[in-house]
C-alpha atoms as a PDB file:
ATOM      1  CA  UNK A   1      21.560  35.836 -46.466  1.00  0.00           C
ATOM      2  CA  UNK A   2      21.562  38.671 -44.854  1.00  0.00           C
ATOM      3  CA  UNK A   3      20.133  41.869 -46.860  1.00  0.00           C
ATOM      4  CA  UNK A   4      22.790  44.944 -47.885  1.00  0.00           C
ATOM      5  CA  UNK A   5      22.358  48.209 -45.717  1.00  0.00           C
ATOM      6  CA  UNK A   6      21.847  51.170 -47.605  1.00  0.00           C
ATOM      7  CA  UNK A   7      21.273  54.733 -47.240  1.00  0.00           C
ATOM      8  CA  UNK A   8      19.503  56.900 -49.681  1.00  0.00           C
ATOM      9  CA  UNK A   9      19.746  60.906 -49.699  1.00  0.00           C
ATOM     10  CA  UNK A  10      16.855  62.464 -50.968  1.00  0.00           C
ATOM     11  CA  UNK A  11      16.515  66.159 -52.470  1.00  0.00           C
ATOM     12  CA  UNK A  12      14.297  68.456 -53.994  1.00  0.00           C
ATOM     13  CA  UNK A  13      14.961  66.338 -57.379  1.00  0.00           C
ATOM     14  CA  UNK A  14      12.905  64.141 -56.325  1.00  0.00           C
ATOM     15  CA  UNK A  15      10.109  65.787 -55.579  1.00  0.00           C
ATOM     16  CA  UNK A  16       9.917  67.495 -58.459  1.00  0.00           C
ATOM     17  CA  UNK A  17      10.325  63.562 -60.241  1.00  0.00           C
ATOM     18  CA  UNK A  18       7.177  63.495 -58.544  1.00  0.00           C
ATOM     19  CA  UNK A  19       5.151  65.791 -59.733  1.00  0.00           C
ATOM     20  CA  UNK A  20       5.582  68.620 -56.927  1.00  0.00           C
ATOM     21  CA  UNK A  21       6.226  71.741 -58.239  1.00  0.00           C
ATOM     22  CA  UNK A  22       8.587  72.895 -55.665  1.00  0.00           C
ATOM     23  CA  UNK A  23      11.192  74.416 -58.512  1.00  0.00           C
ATOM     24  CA  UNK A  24      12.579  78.037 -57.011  1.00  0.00           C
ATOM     25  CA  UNK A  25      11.497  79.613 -60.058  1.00  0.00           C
ATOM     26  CA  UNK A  26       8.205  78.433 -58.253  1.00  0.00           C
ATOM     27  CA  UNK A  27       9.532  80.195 -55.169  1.00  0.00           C
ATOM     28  CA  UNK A  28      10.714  83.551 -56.649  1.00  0.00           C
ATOM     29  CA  UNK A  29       7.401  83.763 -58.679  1.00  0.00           C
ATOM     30  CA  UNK A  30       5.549  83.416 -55.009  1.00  0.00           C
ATOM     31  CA  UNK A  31       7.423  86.285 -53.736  1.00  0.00           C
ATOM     32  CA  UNK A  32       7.051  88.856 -56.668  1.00  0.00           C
ATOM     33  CA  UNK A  33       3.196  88.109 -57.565  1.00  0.00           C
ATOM     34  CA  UNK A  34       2.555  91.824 -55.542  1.00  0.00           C
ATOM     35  CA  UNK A  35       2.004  95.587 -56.694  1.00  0.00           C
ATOM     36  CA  UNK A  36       5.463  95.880 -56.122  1.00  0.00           C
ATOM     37  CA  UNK A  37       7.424  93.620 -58.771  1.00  0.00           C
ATOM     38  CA  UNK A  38       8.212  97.280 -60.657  1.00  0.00           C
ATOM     39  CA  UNK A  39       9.449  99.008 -57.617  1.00  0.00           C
ATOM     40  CA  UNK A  40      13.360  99.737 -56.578  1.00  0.00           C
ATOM     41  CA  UNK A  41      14.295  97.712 -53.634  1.00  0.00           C
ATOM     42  CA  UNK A  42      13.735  99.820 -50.581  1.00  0.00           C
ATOM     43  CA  UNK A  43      14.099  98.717 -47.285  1.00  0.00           C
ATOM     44  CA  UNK A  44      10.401  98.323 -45.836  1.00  0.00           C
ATOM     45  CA  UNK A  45       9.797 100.399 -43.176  1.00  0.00           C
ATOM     46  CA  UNK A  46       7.259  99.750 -40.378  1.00  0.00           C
ATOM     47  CA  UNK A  47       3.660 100.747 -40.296  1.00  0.00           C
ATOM     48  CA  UNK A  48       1.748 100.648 -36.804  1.00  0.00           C
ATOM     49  CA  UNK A  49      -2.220 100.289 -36.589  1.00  0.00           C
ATOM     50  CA  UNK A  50      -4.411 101.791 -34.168  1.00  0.00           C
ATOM     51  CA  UNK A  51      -2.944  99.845 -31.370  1.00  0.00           C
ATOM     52  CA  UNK A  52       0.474 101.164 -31.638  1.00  0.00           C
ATOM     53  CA  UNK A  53       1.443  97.789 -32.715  1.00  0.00           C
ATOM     54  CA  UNK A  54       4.308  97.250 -35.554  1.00  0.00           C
ATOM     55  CA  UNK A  55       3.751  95.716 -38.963  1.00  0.00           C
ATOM     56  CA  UNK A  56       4.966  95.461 -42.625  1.00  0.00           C
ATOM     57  CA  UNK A  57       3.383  95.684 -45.936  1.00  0.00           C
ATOM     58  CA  UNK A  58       3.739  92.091 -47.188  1.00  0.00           C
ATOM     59  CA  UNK A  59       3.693  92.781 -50.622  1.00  0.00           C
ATOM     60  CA  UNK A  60       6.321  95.682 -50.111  1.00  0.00           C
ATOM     61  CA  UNK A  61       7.979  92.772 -47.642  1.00  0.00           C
ATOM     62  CA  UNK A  62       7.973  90.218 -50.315  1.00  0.00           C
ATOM     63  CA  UNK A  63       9.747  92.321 -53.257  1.00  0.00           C
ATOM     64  CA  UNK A  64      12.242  93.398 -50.883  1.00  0.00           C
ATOM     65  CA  UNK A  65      13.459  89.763 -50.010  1.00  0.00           C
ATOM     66  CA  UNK A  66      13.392  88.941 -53.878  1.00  0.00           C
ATOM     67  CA  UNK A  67      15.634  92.343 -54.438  1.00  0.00           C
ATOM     68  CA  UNK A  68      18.365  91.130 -52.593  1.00  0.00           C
ATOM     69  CA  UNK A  69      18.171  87.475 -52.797  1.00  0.00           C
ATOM     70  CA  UNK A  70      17.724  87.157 -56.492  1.00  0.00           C
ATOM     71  CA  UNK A  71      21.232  86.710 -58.364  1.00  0.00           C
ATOM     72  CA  UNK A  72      22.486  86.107 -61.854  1.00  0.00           C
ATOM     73  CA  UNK A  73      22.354  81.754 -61.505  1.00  0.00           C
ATOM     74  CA  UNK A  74      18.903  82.089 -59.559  1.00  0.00           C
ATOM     75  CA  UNK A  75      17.206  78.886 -61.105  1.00  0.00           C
ATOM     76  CA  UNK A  76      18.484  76.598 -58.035  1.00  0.00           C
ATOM     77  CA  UNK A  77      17.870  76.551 -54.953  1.00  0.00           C
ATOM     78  CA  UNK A  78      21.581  75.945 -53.785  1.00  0.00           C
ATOM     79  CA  UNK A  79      22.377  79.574 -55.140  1.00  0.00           C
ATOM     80  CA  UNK A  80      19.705  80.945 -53.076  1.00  0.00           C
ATOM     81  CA  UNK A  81      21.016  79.251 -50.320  1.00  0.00           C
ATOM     82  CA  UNK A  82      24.671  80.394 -51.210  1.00  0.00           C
ATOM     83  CA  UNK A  83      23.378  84.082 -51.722  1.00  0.00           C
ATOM     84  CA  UNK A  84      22.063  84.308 -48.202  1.00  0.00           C
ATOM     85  CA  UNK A  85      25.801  84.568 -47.119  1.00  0.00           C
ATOM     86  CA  UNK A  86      26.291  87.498 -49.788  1.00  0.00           C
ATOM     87  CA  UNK A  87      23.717  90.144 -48.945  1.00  0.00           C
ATOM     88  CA  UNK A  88      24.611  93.299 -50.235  1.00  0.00           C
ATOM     89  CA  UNK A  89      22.839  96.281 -48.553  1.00  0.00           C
ATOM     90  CA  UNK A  90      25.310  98.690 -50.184  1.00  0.00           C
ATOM     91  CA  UNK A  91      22.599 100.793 -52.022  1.00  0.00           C
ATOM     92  CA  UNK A  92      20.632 101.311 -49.250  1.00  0.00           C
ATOM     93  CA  UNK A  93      23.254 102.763 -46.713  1.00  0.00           C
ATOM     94  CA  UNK A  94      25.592 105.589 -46.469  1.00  0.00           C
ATOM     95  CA  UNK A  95      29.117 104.417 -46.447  1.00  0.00           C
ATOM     96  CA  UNK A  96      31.799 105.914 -44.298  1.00  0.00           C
ATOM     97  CA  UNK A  97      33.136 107.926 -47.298  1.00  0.00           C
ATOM     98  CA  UNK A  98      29.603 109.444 -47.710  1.00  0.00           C
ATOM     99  CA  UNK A  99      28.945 109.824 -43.932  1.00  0.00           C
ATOM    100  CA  UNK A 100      27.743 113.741 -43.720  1.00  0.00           C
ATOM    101  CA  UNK A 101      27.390 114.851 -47.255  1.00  0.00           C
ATOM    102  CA  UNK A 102      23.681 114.980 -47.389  1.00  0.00           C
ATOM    103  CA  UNK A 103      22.808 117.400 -44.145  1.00  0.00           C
ATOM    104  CA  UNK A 104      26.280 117.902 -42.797  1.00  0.00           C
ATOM    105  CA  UNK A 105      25.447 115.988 -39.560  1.00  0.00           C
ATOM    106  CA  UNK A 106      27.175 112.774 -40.329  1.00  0.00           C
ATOM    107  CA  UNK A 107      25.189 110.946 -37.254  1.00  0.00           C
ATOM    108  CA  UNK A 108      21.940 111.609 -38.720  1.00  0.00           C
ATOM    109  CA  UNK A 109      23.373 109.567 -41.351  1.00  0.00           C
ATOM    110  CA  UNK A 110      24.948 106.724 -39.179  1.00  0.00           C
ATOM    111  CA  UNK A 111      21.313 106.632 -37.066  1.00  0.00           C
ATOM    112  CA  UNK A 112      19.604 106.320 -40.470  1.00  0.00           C
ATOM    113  CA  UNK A 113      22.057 103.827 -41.540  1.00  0.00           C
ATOM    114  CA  UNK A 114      20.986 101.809 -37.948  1.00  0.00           C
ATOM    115  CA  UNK A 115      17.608 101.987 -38.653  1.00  0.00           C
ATOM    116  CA  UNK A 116      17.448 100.689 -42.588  1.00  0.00           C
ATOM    117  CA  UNK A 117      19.778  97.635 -41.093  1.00  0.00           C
ATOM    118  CA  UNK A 118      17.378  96.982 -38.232  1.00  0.00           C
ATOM    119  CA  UNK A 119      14.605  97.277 -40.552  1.00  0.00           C
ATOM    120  CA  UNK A 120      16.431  95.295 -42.749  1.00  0.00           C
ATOM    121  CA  UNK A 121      17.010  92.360 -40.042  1.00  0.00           C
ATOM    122  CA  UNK A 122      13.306  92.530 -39.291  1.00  0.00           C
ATOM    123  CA  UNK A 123      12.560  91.556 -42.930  1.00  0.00           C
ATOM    124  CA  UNK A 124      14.562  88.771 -43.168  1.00  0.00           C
ATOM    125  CA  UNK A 125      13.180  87.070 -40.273  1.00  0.00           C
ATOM    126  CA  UNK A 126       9.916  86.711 -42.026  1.00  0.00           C
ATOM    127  CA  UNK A 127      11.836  84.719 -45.051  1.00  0.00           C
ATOM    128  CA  UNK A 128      11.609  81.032 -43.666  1.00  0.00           C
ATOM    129  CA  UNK A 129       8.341  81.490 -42.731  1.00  0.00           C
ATOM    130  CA  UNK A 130       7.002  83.429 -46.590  1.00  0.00           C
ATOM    131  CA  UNK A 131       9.009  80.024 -47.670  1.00  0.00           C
ATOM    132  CA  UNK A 132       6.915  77.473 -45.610  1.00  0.00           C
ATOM    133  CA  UNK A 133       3.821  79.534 -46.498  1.00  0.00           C
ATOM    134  CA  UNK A 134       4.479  78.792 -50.429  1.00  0.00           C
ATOM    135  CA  UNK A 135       5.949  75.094 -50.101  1.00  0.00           C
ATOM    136  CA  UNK A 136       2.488  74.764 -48.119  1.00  0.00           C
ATOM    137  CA  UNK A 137       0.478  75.915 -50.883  1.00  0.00           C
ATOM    138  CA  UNK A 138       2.790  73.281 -53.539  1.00  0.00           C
ATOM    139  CA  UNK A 139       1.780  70.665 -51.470  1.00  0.00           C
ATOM    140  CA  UNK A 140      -1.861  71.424 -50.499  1.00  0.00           C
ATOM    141  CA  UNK A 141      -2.228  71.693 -54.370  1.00  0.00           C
ATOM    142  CA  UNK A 142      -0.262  68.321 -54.714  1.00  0.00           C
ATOM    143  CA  UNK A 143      -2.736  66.255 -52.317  1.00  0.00           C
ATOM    144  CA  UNK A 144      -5.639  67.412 -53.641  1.00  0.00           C
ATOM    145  CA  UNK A 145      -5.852  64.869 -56.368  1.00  0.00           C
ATOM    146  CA  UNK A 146      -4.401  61.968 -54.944  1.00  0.00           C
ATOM    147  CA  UNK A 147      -5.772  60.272 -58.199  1.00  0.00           C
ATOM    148  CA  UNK A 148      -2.499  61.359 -59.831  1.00  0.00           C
ATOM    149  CA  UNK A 149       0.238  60.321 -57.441  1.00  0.00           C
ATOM    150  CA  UNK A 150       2.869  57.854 -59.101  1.00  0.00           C
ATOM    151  CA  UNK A 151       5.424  56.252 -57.379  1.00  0.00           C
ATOM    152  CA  UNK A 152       8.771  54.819 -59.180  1.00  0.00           C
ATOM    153  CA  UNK A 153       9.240  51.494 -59.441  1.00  0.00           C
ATOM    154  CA  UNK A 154      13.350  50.988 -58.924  1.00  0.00           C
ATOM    155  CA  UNK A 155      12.803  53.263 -55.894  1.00  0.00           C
ATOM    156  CA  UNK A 156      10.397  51.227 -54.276  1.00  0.00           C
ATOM    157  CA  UNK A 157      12.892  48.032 -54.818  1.00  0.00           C
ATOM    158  CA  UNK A 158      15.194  49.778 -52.614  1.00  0.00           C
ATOM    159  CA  UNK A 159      12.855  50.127 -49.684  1.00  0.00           C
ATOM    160  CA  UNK A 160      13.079  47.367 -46.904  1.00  0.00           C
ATOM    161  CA  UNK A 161      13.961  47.439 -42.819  1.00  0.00           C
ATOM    162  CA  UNK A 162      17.755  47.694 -43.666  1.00  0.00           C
ATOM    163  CA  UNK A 163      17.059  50.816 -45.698  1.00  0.00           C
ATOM    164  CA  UNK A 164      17.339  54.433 -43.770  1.00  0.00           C
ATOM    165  CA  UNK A 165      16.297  57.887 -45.867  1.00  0.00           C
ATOM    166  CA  UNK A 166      18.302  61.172 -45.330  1.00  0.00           C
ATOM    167  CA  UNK A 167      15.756  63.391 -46.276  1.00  0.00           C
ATOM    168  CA  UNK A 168      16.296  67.248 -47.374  1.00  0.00           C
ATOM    169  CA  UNK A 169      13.380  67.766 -48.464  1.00  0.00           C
ATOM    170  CA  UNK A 170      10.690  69.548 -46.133  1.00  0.00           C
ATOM    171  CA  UNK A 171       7.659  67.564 -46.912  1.00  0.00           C
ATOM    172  CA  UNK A 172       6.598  64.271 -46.710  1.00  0.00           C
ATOM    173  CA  UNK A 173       6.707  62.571 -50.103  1.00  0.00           C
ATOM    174  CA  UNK A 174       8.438  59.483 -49.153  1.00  0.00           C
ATOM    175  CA  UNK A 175       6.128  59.018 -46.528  1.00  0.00           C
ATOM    176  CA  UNK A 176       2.908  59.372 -48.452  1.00  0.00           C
ATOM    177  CA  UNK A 177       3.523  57.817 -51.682  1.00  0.00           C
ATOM    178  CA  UNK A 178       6.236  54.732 -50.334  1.00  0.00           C
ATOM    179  CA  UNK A 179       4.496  54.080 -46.595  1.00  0.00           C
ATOM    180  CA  UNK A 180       7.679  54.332 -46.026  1.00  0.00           C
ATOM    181  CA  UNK A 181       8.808  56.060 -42.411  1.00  0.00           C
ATOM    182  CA  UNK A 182      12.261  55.257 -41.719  1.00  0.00           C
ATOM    183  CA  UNK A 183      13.036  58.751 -42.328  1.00  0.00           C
ATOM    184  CA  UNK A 184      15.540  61.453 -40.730  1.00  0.00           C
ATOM    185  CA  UNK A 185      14.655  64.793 -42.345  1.00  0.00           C
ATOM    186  CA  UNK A 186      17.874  66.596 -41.745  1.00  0.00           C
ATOM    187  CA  UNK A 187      16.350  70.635 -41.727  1.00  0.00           C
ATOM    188  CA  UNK A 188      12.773  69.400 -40.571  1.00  0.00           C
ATOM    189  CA  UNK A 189       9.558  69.528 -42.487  1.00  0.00           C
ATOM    190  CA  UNK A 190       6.470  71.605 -42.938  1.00  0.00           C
ATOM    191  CA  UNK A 191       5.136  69.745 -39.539  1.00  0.00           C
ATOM    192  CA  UNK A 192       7.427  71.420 -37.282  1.00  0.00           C
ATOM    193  CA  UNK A 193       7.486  74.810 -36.095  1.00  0.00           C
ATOM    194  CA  UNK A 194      10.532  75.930 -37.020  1.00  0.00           C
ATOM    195  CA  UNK A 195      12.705  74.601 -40.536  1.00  0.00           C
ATOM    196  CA  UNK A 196      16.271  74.717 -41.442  1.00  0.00           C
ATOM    197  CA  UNK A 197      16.957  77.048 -44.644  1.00  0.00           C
ATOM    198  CA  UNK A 198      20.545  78.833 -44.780  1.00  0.00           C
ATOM    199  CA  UNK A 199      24.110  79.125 -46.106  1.00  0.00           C
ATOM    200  CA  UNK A 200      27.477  78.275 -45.133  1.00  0.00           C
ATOM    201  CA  UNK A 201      29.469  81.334 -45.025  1.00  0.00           C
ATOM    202  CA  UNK A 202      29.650  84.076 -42.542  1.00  0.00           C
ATOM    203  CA  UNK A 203      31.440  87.030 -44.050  1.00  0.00           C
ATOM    204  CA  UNK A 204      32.724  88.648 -40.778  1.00  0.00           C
ATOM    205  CA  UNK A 205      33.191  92.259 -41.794  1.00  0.00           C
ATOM    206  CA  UNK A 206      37.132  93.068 -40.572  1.00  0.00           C
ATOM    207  CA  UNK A 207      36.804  96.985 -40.569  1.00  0.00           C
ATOM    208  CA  UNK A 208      33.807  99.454 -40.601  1.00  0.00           C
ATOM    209  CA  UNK A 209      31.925  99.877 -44.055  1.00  0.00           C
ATOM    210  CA  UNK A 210      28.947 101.270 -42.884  1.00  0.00           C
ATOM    211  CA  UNK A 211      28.660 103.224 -39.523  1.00  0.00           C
ATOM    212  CA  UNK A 212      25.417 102.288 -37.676  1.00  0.00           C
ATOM    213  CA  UNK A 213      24.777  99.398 -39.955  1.00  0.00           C
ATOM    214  CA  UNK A 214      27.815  96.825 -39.523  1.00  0.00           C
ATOM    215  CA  UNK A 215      26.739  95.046 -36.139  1.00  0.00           C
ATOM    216  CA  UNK A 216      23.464  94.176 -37.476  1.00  0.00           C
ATOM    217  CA  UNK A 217      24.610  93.416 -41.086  1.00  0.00           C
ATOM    218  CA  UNK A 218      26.872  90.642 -39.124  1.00  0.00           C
ATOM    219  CA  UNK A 219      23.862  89.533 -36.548  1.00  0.00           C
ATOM    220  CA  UNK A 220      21.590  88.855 -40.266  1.00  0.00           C
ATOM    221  CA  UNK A 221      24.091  86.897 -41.306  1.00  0.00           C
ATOM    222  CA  UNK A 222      24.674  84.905 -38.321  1.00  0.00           C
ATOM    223  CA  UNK A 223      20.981  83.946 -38.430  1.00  0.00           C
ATOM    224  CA  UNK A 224      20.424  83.172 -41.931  1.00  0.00           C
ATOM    225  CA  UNK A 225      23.514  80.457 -41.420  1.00  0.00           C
ATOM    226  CA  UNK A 226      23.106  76.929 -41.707  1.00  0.00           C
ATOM    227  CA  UNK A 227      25.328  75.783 -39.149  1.00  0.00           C
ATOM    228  CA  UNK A 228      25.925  72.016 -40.010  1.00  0.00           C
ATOM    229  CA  UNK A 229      28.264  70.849 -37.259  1.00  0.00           C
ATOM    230  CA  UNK A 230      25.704  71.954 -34.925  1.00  0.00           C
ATOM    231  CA  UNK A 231      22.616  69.993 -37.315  1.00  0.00           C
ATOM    232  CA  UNK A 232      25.276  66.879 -37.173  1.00  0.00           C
ATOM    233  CA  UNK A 233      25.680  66.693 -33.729  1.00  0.00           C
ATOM    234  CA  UNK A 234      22.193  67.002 -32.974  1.00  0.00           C
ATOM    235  CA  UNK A 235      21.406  63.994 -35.197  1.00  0.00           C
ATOM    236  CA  UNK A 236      24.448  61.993 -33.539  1.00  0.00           C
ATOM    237  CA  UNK A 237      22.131  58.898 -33.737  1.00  0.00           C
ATOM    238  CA  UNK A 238      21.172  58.904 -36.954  1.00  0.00           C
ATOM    239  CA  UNK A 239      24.847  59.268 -38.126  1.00  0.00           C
ATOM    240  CA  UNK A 240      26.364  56.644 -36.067  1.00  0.00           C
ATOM    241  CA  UNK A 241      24.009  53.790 -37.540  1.00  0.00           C
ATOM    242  CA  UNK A 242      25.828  54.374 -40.857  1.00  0.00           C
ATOM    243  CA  UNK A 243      28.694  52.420 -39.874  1.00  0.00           C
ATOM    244  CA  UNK A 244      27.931  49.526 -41.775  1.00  0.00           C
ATOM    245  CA  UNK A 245      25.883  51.052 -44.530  1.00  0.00           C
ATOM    246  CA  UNK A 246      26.965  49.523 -47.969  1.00  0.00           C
ATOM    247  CA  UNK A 247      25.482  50.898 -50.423  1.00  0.00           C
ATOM    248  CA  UNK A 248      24.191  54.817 -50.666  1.00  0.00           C
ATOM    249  CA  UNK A 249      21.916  56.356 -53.875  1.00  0.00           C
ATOM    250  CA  UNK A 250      20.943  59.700 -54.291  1.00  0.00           C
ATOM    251  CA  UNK A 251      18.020  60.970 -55.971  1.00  0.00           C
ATOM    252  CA  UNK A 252      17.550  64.454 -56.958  1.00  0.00           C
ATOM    253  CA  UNK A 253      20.359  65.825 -54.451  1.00  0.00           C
ATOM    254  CA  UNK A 254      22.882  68.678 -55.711  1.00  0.00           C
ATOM    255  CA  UNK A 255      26.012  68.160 -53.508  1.00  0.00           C
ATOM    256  CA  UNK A 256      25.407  72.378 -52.924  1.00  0.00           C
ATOM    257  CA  UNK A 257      28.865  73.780 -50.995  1.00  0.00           C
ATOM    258  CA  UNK A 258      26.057  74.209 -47.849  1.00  0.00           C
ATOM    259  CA  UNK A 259      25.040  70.342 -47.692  1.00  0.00           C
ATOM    260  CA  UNK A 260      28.277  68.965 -47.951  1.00  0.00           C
ATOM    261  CA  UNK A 261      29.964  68.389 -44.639  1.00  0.00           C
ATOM    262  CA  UNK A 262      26.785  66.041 -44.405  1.00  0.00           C
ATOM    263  CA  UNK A 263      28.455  63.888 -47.383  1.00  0.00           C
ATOM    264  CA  UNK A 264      31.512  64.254 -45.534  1.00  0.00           C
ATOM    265  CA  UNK A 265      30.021  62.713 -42.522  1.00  0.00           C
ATOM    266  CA  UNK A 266      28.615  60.226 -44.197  1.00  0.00           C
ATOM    267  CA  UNK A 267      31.548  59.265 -46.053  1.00  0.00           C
ATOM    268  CA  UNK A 268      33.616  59.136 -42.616  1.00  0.00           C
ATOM    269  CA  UNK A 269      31.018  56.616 -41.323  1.00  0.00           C
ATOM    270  CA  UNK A 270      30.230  54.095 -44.107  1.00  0.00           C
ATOM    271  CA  UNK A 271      31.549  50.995 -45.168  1.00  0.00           C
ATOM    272  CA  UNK A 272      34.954  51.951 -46.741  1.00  0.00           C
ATOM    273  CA  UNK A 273      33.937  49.444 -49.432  1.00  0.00           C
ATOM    274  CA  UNK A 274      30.712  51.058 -49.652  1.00  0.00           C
ATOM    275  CA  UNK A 275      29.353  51.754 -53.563  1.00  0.00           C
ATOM    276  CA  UNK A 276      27.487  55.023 -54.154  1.00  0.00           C
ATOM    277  CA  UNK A 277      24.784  55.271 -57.165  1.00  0.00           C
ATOM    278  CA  UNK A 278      24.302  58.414 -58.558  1.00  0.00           C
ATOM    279  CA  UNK A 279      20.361  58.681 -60.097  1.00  0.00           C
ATOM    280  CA  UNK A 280      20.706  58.410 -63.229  1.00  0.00           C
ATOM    281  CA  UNK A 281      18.213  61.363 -64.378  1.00  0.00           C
ATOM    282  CA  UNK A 282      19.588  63.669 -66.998  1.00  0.00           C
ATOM    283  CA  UNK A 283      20.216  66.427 -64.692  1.00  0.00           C
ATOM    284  CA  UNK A 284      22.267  64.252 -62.232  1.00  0.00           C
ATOM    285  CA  UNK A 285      24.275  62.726 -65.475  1.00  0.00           C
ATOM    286  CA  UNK A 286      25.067  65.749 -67.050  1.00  0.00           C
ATOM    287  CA  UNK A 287      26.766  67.349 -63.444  1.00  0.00           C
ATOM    288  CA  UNK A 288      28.229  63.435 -63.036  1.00  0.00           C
ATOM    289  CA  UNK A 289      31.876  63.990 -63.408  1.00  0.00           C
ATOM    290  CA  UNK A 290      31.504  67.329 -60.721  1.00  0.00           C
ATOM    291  CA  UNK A 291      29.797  64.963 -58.276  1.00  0.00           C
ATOM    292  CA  UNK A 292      32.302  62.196 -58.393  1.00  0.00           C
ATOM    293  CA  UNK A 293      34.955  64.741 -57.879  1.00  0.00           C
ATOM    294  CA  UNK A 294      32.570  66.224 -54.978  1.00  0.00           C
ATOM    295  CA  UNK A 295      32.606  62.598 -53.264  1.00  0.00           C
ATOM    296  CA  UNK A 296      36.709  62.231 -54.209  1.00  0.00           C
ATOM    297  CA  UNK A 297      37.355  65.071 -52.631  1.00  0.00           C
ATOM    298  CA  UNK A 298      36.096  64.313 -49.399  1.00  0.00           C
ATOM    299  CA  UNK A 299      37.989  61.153 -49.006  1.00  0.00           C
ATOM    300  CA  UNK A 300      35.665  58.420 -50.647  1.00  0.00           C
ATOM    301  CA  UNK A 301      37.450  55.848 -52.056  1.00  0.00           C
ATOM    302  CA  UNK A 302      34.689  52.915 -52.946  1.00  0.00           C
ATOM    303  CA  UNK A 303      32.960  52.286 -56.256  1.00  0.00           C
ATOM    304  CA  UNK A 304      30.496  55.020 -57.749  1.00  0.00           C
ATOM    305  CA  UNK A 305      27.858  54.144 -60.430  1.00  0.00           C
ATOM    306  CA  UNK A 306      24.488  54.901 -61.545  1.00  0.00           C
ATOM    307  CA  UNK A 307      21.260  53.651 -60.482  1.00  0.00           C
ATOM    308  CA  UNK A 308      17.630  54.226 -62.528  1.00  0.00           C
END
């Protein structure tokens, strides 16, 4: 007989069902642990050493990034994600109502508003890497008592050759605890160079807000998105073998707005008999009904249940 295909999507869930303590609050607490948690969110500016050669404060750096990405829902990592489309830079620049009502010259202002933006742009591109820096630390702190490493049983059963692992995580759980390598991680992991981490939404300003400022406000955004057709295409392979995939589980994934043309994808290419098992933790029950709508809405049509 010959044994079911399945696919299993993996998120931060379940890690943290593992012990990691990769929670955002984790994250946020990272970036705020400076001289600066009391300070009002400035835009950095550059210092230069004795060389002539440009750098930031990271401390200063850090607060800055948690100023503008923090938000009222900030306990998941899907709004942090979501936020990244929503930057608001409003306090910081001179908009074209105020344009030449501090010194008269209104292109002081607009050159002042070019250079907070470009400074701006320049701390942002240090986020993914303050973020592999502190998921780096979880996980050296994680493997240094292998003693205490516990692996869950009904996962395990699923494991065999027919079994494939979308993976969103960024480190290597699965791998370490299961011995278990038939694994695509979708945004990368804390091995490569260079990681996914973004949102969906590109907020393409329509008219000028802020003179100086507008071109680069648009260029930040453009790199902090997460641009999944692209991320789809490039794992073509991966995506194709799904064709006759019956049964998928998830464990400890959100269905976030920013991850979900992957569902959609994987929906298009399953078994339209296929059954999807929703873990049956009691975050993932109490958010059931939104994720069976989630699935509904993009077109599947088999059987969804729970799994332990």
């Amino acid at each position: 007989m010959q044994t079911i295909k399945r696919l299993i999507i993996v998120g931060n869930g379940f890690d943290l069902d593992h012990d990691l303590k990769t929670e955002y609050s984790g994250f946020k607490k990272y970036l705020l642990n400076n001289k600066y948690k009391d300070v009002f969110s400035l835009i950095p500016s550059p210092n230069y050493d004795h060389l002539g050669e440009e750098y930031f404060d990271n401390d200063e750096l850090k607060c800055f990034l948690f100023r503008k990405i923090q938000g009222d829902y900030d306990d998941e990592w899907k709004n942090f994600e979501e936020r990244l489309g929503y930057l608001d830079f409003s306090e910081n620049l001179f908009s074209l109502s105020e344009l030449g009502n501090t010194d008269g010259n209104e292109w002081h202002d607009t050159e002042d508003n070019e250079d907070n933006m470009t400074n701006a742009f320049r701390a942002f591109s240090h986020l993914t890497a303050y973020f592999m820096e502190w998921i780096n630390d979880v996980v050296d702190e994680y493997n240094a008592d292998t003693s205490s490493w516990k692996t869950k049983e009904g996962f395990s059963k699923l494991l065999n050759k027919n079994t494939n692992i979308l993976n969103f995580n960024y480190t290597n759980t699965v791998e370490n605890l299961y011995k278990f390598n038939n694994v695509n991680h979708i945004h990368g992991t804390l091995n490569d160079e260079d990681i996914i981490l973004g949102h969906s939404h590109i907020n393409q300003l329509t008219t000028e807000q802020f003179l100086g400022a507008d071109d680069t406000i648009i260029a930040l955004e453009q790199s902090l998105y997460k641009d999944t057709n692209k991320i789809i295409c490039n794992n073509i392979d991966f995506f194709g073998n799904l064709h006759d995939v019956e049964e998928v589980y998830t464990y400890g994934f959100s269905f976030s707005d920013v991850d979900m043309p992957y569902v959609a994808e994987i929906i298009n290419k399953i078994s339209s008999n296929a059954t999807w098992f929703l873990h049956s933790s009691s975050y993932e029950i109490e958010h059931k009904e939104h994720y069976v709508q989630k699935l509904k809405n993009n077109d599947f049509i088999g059987t969804i249940t729970e799994w332990l």
